[in-house]
Protein backbone atom coordinates (compact mmCIF):
# COMPACT_ATOMS: atom_id res chain seq x y z
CA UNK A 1 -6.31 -27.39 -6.04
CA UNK A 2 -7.44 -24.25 -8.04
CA UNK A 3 -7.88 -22.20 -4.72
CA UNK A 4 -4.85 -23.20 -3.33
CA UNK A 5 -3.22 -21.69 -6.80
CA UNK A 6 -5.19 -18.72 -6.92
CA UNK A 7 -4.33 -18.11 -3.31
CA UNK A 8 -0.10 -19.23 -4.05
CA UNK A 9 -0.61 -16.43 -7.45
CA UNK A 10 -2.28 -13.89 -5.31
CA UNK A 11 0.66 -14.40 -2.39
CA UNK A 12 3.49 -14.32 -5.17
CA UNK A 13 2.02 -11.06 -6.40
CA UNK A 14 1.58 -9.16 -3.41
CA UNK A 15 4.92 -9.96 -2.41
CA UNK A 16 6.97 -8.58 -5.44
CA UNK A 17 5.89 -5.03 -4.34
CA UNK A 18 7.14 -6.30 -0.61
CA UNK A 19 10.43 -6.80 -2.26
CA UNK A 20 10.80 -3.70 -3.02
CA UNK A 21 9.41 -1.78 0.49
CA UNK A 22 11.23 0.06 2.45
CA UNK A 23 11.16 0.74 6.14
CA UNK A 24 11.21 5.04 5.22
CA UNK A 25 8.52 7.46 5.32
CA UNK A 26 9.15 10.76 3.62
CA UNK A 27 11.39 13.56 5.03
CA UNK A 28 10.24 15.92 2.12
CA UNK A 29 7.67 18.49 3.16
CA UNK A 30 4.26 17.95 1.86
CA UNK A 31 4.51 20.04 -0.66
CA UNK A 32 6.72 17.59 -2.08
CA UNK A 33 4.20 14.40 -2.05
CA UNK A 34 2.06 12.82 -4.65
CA UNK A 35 -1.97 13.12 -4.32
CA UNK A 36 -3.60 10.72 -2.67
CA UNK A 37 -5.89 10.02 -5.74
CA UNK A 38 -2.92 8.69 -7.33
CA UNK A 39 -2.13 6.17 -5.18
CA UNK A 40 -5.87 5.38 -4.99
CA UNK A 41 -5.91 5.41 -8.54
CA UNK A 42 -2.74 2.65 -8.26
CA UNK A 43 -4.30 0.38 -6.08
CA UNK A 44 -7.66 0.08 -7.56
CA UNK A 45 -6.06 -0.64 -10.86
CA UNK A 46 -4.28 -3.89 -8.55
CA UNK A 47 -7.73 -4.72 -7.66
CA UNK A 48 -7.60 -3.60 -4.47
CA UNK A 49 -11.26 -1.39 -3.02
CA UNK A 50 -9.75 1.56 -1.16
CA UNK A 51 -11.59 2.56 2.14
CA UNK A 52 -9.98 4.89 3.75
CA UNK A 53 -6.38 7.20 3.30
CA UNK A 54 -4.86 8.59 6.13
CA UNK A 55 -1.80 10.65 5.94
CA UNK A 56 0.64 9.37 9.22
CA UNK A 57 4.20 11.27 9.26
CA UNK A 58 5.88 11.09 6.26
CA UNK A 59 3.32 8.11 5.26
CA UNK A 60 0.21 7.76 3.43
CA UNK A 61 -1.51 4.76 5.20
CA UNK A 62 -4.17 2.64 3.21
CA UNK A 63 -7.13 0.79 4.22
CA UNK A 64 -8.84 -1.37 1.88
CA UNK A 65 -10.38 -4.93 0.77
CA UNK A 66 -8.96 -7.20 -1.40
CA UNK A 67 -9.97 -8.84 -4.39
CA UNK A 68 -10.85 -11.98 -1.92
CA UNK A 69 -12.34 -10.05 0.26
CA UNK A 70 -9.85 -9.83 3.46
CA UNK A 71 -9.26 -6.66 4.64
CA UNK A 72 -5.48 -4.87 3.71
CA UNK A 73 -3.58 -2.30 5.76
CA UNK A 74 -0.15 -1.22 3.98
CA UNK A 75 1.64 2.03 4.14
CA UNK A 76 3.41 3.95 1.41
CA UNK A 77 5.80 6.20 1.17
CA UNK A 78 3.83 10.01 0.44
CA UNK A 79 6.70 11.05 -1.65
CA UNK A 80 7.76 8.35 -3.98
CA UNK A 81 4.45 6.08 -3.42
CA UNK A 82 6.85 3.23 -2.69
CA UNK A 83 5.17 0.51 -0.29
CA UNK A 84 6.74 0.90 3.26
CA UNK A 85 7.34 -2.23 4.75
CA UNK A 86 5.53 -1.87 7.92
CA UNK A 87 2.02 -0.90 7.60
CA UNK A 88 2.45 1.87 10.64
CA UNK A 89 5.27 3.21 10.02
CA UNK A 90 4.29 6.67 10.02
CA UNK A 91 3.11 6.26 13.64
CA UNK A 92 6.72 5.69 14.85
């Protein structure tokens, strides 16, 4: 009962960010953008153990591990550092 409400917290959570994605890298040139290291910063502060950054049109898309241990692939806006709503969107 206790894992199924960690894992029903942990769901409700992730998805209030979801809410809130958006299907839209950046147009801005790069110039524009926010470091990486503060979106790393971001999501280590959410509990989340970056791996890897990768910078895909527009998109800064992030590899990590969660705080259960399953792997996480999301994308985020490289301008605003708003999630994206599709985890490759920069590869369109």
């Amino acid at each position: 009962m206790i894992r199924i409400l960690t894992l029903t917290t942990a769901a409700a959570l992730m998805a209030g960010p979801a809410l809130a994605a958006s299907n839209m890298c950046s147009k801005a040139p790069a110039s524009k953008w926010q470091p990486k290291a503060k979106l790393e910063a971001q999501l280590k502060a959410e509990g989340l153990k970056v791996r890897r950054v990768k910078t895909e049109g527009g998109c800064y898309e992030v590899y990590a591990i969660d705080k259960a241990g399953k792997k996480v692939n999301v994308a985020f806006n490289a301008e605003t550092l708003a999630k994206v709503a599709n985890a490759e969107a920069g590869e369109n």
